[in-house]
PDB file of N, CA and C in Angstrom:
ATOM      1  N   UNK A   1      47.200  31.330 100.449  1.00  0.00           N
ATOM      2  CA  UNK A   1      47.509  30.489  99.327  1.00  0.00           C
ATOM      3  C   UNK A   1      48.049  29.162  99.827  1.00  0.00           C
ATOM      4  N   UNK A   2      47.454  28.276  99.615  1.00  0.00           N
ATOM      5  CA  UNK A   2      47.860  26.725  99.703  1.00  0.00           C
ATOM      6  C   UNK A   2      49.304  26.491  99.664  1.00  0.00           C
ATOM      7  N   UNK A   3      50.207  26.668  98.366  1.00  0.00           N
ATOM      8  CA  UNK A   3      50.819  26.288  97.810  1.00  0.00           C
ATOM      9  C   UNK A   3      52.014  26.590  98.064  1.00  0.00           C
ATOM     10  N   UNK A   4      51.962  28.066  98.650  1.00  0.00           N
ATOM     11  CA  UNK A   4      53.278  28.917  99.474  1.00  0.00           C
ATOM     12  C   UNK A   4      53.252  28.378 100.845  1.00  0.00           C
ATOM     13  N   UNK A   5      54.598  28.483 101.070  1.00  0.00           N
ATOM     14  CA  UNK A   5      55.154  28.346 102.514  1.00  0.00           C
ATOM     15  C   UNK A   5      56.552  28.393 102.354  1.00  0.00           C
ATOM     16  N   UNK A   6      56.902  29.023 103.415  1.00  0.00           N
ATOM     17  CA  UNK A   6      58.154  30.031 104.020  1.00  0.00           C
ATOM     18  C   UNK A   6      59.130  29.040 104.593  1.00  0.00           C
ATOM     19  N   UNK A   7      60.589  29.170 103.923  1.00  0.00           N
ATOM     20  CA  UNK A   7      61.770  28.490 104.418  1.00  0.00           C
ATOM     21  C   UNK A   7      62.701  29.484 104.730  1.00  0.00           C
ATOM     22  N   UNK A   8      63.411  28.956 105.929  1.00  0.00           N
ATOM     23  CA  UNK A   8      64.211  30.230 106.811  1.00  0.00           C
ATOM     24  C   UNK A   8      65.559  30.453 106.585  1.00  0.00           C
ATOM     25  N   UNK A   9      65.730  29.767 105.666  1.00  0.00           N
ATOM     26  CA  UNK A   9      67.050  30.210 104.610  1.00  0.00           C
ATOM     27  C   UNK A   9      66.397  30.852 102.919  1.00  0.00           C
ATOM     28  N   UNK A  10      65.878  30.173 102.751  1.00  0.00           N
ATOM     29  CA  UNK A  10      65.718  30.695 100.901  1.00  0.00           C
ATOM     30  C   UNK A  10      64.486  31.941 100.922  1.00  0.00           C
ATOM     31  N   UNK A  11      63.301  31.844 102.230  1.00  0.00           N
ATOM     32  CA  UNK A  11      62.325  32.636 102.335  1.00  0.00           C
ATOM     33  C   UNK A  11      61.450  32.442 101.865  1.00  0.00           C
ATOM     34  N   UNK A  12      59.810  33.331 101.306  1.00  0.00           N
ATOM     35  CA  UNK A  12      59.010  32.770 100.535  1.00  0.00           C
ATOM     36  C   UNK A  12      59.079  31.260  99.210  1.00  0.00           C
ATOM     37  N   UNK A  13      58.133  30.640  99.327  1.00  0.00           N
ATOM     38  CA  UNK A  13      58.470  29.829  98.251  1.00  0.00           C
ATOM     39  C   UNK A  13      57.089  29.095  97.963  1.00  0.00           C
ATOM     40  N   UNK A  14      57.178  28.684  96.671  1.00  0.00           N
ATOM     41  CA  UNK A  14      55.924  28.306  95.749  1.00  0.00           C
ATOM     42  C   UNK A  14      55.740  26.771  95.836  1.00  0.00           C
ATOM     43  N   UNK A  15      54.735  26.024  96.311  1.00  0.00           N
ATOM     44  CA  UNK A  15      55.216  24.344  96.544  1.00  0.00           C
ATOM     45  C   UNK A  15      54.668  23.896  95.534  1.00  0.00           C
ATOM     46  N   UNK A  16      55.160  23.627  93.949  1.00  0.00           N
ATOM     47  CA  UNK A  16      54.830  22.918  92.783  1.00  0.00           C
ATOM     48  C   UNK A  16      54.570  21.242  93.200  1.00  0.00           C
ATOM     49  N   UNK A  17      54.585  20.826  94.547  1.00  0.00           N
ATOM     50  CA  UNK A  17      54.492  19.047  94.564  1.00  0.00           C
ATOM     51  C   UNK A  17      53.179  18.843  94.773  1.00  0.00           C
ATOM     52  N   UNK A  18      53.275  17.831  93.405  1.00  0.00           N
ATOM     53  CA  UNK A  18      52.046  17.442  93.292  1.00  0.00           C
ATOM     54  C   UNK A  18      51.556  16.280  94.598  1.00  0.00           C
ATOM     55  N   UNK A  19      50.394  15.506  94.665  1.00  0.00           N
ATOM     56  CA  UNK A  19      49.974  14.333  95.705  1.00  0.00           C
ATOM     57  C   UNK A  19      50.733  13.124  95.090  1.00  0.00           C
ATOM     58  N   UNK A  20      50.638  13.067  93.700  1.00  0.00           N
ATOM     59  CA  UNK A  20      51.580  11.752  93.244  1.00  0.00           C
ATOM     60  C   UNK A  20      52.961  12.214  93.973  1.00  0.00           C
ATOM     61  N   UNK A  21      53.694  12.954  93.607  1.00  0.00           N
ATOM     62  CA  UNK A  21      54.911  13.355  93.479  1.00  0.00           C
ATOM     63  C   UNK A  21      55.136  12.692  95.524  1.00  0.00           C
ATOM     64  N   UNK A  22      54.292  13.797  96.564  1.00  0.00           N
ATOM     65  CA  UNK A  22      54.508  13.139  97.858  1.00  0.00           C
ATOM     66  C   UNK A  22      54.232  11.748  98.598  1.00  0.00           C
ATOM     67  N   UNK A  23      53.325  10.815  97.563  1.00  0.00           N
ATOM     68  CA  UNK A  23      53.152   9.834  97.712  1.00  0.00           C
ATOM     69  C   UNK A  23      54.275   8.921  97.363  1.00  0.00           C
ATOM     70  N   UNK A  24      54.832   9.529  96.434  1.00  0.00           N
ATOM     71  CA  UNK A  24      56.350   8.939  95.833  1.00  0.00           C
ATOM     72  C   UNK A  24      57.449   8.793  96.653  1.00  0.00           C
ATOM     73  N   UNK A  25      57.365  10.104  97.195  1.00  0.00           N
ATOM     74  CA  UNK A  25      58.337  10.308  98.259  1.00  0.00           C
ATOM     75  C   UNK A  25      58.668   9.538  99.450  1.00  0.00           C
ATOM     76  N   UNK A  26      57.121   9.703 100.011  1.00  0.00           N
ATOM     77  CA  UNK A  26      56.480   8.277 101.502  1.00  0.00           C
ATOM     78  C   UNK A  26      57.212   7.672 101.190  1.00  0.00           C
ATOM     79  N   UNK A  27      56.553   7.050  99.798  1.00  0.00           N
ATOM     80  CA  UNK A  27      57.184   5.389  99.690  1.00  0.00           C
ATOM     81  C   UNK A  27      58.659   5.508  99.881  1.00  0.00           C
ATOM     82  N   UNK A  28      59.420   6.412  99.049  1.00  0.00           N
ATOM     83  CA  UNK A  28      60.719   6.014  99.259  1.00  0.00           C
ATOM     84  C   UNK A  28      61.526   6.241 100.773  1.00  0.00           C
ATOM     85  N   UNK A  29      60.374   6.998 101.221  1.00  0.00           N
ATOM     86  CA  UNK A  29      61.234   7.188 102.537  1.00  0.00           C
ATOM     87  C   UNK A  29      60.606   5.623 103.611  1.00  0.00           C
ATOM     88  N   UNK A  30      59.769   5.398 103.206  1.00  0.00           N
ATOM     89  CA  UNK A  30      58.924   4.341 103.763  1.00  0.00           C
ATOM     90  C   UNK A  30      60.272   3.215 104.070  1.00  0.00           C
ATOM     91  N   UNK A  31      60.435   2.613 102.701  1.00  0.00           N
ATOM     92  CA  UNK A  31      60.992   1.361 101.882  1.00  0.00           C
ATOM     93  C   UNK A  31      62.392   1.951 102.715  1.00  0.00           C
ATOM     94  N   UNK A  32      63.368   2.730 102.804  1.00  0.00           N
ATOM     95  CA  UNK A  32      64.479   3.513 103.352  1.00  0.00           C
ATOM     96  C   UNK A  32      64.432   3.018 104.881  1.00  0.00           C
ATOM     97  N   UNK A  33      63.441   3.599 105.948  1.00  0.00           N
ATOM     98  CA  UNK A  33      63.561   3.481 107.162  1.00  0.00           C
ATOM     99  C   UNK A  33      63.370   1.942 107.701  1.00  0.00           C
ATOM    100  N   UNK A  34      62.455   0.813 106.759  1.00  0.00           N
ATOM    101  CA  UNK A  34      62.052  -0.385 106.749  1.00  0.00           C
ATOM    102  C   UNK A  34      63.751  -0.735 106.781  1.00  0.00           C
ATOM    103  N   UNK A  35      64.557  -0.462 105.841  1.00  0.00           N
ATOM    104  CA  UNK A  35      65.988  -1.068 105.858  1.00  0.00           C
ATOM    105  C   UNK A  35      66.882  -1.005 106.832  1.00  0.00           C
ATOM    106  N   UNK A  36      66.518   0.103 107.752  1.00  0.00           N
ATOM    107  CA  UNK A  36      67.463   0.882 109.034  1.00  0.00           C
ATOM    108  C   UNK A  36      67.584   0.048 109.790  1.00  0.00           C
ATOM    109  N   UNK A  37      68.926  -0.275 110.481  1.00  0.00           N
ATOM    110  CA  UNK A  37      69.426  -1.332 111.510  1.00  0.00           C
ATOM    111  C   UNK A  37      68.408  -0.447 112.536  1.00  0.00           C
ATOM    112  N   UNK A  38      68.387  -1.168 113.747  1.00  0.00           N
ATOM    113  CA  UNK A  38      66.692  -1.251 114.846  1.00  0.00           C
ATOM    114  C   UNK A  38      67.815   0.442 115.180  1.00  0.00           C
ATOM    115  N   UNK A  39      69.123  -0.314 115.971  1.00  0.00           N
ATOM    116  CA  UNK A  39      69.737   0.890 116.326  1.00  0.00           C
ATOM    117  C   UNK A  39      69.861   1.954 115.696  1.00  0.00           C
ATOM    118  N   UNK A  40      69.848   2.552 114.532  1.00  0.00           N
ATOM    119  CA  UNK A  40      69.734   3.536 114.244  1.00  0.00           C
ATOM    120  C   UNK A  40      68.014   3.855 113.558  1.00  0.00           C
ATOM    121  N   UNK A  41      67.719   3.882 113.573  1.00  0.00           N
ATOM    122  CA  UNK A  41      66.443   4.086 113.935  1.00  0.00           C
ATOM    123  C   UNK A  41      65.921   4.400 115.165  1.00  0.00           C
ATOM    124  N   UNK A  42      66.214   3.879 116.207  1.00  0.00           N
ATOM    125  CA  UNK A  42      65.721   4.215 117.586  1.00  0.00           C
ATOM    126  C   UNK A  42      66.699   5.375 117.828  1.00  0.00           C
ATOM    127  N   UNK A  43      68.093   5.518 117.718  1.00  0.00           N
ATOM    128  CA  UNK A  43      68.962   7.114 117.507  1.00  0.00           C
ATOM    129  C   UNK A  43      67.900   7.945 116.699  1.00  0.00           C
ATOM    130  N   UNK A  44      67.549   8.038 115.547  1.00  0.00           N
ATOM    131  CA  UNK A  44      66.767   8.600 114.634  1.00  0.00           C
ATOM    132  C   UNK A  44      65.965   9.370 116.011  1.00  0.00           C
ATOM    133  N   UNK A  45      64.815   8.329 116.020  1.00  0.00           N
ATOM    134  CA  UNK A  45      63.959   8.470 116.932  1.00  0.00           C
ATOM    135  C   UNK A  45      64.305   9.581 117.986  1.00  0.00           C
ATOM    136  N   UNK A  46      65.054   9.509 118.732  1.00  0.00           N
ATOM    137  CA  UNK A  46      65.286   9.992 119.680  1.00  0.00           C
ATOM    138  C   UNK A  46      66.122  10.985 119.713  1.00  0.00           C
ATOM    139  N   UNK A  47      66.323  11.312 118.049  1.00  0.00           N
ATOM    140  CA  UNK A  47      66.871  13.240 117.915  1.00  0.00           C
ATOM    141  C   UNK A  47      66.013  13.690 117.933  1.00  0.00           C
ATOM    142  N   UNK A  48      64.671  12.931 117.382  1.00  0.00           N
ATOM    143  CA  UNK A  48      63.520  13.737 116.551  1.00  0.00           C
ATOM    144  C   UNK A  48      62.924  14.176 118.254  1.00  0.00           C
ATOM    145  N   UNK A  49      63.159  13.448 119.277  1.00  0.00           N
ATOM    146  CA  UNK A  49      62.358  13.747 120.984  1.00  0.00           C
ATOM    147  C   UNK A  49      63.651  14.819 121.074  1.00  0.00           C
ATOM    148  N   UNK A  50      64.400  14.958 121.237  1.00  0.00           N
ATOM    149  CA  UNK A  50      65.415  15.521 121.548  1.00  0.00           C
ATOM    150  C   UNK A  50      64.914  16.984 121.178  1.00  0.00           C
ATOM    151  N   UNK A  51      64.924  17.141 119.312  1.00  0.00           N
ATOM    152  CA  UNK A  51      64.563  18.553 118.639  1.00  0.00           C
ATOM    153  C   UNK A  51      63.220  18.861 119.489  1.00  0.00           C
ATOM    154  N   UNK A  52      62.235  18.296 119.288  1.00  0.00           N
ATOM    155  CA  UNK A  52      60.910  17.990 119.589  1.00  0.00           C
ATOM    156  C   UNK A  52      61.026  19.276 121.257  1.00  0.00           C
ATOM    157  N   UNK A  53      61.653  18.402 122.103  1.00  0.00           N
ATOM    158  CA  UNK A  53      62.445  19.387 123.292  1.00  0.00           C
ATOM    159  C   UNK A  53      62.612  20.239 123.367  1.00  0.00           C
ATOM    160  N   UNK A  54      63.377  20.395 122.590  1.00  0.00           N
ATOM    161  CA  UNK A  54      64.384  21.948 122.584  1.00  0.00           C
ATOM    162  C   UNK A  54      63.240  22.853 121.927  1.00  0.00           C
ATOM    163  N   UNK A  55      62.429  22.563 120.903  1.00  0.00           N
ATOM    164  CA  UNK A  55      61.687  23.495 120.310  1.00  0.00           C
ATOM    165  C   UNK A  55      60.369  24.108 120.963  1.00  0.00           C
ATOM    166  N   UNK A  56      60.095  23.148 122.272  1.00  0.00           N
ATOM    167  CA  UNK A  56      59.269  23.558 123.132  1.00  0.00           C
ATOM    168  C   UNK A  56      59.570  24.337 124.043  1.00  0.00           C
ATOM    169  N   UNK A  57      61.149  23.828 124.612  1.00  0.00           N
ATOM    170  CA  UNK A  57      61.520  25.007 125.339  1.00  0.00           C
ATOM    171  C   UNK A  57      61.591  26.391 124.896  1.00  0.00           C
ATOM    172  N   UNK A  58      62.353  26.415 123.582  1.00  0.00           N
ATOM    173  CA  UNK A  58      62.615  27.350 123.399  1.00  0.00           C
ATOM    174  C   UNK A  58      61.344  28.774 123.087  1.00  0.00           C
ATOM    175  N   UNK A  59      60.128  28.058 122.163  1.00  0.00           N
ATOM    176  CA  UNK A  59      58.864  28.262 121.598  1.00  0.00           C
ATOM    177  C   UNK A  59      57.838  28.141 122.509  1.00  0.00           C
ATOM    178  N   UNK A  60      57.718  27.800 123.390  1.00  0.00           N
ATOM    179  CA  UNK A  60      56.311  27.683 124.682  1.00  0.00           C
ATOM    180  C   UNK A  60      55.579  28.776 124.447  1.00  0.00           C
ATOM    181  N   UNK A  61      54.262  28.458 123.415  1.00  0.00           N
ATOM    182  CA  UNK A  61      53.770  29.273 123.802  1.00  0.00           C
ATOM    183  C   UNK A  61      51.985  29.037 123.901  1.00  0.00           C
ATOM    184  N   UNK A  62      52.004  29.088 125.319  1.00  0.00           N
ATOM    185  CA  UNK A  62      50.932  28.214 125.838  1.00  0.00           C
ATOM    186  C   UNK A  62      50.819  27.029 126.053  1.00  0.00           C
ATOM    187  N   UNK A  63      51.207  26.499 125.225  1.00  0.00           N
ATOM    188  CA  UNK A  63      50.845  25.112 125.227  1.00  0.00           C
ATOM    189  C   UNK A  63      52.039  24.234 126.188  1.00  0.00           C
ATOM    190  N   UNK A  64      51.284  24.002 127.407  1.00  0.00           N
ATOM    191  CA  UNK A  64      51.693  23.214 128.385  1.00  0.00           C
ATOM    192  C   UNK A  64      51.562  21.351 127.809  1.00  0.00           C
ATOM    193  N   UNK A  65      53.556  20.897 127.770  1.00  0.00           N
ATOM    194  CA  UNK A  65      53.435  19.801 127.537  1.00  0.00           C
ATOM    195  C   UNK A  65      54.123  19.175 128.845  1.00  0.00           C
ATOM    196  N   UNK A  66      53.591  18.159 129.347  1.00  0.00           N
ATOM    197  CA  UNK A  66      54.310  17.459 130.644  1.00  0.00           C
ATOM    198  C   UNK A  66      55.086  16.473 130.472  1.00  0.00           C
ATOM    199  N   UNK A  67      56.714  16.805 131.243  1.00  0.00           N
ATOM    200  CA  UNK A  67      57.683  15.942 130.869  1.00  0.00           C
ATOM    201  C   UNK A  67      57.420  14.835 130.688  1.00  0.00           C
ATOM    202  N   UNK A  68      56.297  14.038 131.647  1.00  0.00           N
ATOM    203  CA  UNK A  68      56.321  12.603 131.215  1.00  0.00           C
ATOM    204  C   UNK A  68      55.834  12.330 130.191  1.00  0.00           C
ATOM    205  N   UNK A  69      54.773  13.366 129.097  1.00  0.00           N
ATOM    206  CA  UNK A  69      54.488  12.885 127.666  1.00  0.00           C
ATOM    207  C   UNK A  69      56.339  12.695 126.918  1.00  0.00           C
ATOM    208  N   UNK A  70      57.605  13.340 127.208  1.00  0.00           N
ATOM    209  CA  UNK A  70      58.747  13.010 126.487  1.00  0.00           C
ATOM    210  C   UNK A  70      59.663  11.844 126.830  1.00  0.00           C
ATOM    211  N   UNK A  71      59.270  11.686 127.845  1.00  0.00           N
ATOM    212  CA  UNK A  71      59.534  10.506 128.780  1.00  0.00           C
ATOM    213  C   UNK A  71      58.968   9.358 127.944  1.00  0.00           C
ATOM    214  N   UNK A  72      57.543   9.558 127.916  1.00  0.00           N
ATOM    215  CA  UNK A  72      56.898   8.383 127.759  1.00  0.00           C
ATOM    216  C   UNK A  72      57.065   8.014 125.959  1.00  0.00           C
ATOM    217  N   UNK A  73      57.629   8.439 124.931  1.00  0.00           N
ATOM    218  CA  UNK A  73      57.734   8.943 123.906  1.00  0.00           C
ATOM    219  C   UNK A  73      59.197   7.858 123.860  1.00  0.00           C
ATOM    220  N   UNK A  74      60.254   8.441 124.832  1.00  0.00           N
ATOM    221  CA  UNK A  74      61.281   7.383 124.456  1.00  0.00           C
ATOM    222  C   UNK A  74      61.213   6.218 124.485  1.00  0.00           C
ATOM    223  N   UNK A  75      60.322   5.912 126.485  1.00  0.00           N
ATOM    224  CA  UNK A  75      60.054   4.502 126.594  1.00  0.00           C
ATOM    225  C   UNK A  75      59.859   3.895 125.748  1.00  0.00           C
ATOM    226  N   UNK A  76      58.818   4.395 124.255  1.00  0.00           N
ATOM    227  CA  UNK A  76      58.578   3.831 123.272  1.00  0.00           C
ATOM    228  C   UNK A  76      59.000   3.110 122.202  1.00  0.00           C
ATOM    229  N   UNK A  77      59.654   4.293 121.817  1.00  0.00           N
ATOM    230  CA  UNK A  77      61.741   4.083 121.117  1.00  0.00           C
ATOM    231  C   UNK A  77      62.071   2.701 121.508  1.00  0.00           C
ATOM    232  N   UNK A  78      62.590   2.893 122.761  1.00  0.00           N
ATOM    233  CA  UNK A  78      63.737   2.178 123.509  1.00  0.00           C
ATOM    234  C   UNK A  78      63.075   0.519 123.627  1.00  0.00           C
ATOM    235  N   UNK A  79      61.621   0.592 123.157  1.00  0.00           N
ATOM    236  CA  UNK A  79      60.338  -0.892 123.558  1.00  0.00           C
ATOM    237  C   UNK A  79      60.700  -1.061 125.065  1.00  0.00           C
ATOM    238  N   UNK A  80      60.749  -0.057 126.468  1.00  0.00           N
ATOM    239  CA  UNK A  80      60.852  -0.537 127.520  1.00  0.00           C
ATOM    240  C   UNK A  80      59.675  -0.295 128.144  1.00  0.00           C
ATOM    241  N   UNK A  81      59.290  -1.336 128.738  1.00  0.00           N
ATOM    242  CA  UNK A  81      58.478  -1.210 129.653  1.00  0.00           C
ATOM    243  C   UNK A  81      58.460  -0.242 131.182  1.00  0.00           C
ATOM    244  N   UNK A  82      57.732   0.560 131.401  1.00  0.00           N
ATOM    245  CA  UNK A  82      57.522   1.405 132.389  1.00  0.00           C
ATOM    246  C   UNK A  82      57.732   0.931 133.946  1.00  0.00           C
ATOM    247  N   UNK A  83      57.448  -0.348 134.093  1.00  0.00           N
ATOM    248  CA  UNK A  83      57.912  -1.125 135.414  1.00  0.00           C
ATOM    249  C   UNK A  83      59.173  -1.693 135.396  1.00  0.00           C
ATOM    250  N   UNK A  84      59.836  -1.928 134.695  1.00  0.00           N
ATOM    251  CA  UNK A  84      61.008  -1.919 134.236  1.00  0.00           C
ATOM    252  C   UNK A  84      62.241  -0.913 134.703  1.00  0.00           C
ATOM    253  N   UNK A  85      61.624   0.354 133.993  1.00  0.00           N
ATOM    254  CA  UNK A  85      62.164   1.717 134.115  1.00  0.00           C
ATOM    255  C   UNK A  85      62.244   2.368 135.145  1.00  0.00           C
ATOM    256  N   UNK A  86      61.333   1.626 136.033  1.00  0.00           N
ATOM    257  CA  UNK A  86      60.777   2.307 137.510  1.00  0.00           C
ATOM    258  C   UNK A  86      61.660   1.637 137.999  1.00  0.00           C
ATOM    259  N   UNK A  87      61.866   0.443 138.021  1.00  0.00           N
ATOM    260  CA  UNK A  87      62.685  -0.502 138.915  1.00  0.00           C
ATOM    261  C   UNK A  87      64.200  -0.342 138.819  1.00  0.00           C
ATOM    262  N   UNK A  88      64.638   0.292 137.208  1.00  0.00           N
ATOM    263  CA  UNK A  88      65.937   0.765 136.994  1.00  0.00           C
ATOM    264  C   UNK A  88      66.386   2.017 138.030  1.00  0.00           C
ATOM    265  N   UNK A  89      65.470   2.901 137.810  1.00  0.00           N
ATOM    266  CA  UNK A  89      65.854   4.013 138.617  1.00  0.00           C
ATOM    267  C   UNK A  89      65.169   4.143 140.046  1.00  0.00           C
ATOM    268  N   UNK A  90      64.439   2.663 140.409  1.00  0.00           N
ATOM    269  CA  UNK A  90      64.445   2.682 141.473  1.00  0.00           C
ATOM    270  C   UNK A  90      63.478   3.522 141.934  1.00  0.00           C
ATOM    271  N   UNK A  91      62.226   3.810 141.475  1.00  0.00           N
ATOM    272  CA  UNK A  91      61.123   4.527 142.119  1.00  0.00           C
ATOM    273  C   UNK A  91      60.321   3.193 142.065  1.00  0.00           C
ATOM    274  N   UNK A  92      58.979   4.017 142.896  1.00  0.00           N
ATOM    275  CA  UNK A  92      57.605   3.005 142.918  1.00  0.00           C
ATOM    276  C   UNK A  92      57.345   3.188 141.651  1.00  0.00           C
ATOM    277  N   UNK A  93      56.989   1.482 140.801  1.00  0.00           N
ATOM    278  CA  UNK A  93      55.943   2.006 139.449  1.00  0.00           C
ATOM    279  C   UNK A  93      54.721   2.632 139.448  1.00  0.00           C
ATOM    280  N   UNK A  94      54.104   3.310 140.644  1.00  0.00           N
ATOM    281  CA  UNK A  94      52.721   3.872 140.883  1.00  0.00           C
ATOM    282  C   UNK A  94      53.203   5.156 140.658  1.00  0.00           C
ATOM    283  N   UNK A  95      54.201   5.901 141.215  1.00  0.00           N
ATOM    284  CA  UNK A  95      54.769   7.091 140.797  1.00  0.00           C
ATOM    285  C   UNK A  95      55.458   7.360 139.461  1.00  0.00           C
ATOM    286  N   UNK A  96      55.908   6.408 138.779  1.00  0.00           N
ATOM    287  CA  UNK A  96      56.017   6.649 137.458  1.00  0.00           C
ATOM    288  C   UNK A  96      54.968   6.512 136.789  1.00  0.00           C
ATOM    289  N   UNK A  97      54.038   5.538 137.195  1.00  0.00           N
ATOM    290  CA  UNK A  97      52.776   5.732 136.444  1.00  0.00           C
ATOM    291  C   UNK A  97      52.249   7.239 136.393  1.00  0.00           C
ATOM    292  N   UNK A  98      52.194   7.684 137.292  1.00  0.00           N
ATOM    293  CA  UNK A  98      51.400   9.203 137.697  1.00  0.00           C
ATOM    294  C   UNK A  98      52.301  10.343 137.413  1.00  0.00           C
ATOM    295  N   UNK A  99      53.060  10.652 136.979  1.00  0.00           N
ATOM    296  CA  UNK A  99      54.179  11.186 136.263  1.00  0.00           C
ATOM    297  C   UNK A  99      53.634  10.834 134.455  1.00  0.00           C
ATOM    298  N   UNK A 100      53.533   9.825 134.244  1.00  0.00           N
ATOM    299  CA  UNK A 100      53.479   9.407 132.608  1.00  0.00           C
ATOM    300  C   UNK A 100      51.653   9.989 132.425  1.00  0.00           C
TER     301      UNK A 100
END
């Protein structure tokens, strides 16, 4: 059934939202994150890599993800450049390249 799906506190449940109703929503969450100082937004960001993390560790199943896809995920966040990052921590950027 489409319409059901399971929450891990309340349990089974019936999803009455309509496409208007989630299109409604977007927007307001849209128009919401557009307002967010850069800094919190890039925090935002980078719980969501954080959870993202933990839920792989914890859940692996099969699916091989390589640290530098979470790596490369913040760089994003953060708008830093990868030669940059290399030069911060002081590796070759050819080895961070090959890592990412």
């Amino acid at each position: 059934m489409k319409n059901k799906y399971f929450d891990q506190i309340l349990g089974s449940q019936k999803d009455e939202t309509t496409n208007q109703d989630k299109k409604l929503t977007k927007n307001i969450l849209d128009a919401y994150i557009k307002e967010l100082p850069k800094s919190e937004l890039e925090e935002n960001q980078r719980i969501g890599v954080k959870l993202e993390m933990q839920t792989y560790l914890k859940g692996n199943k099969g699916v091989i993800i390589e640290a530098g896809e979470f790596l490369n995920k913040l760089l994003v966040i953060y708008n830093l450049k990868k030669s940059k990052f290399a030069e911060f921590i002081e590796i070759e950027n050819g080895n961070l390249h090959a890592l990412l």
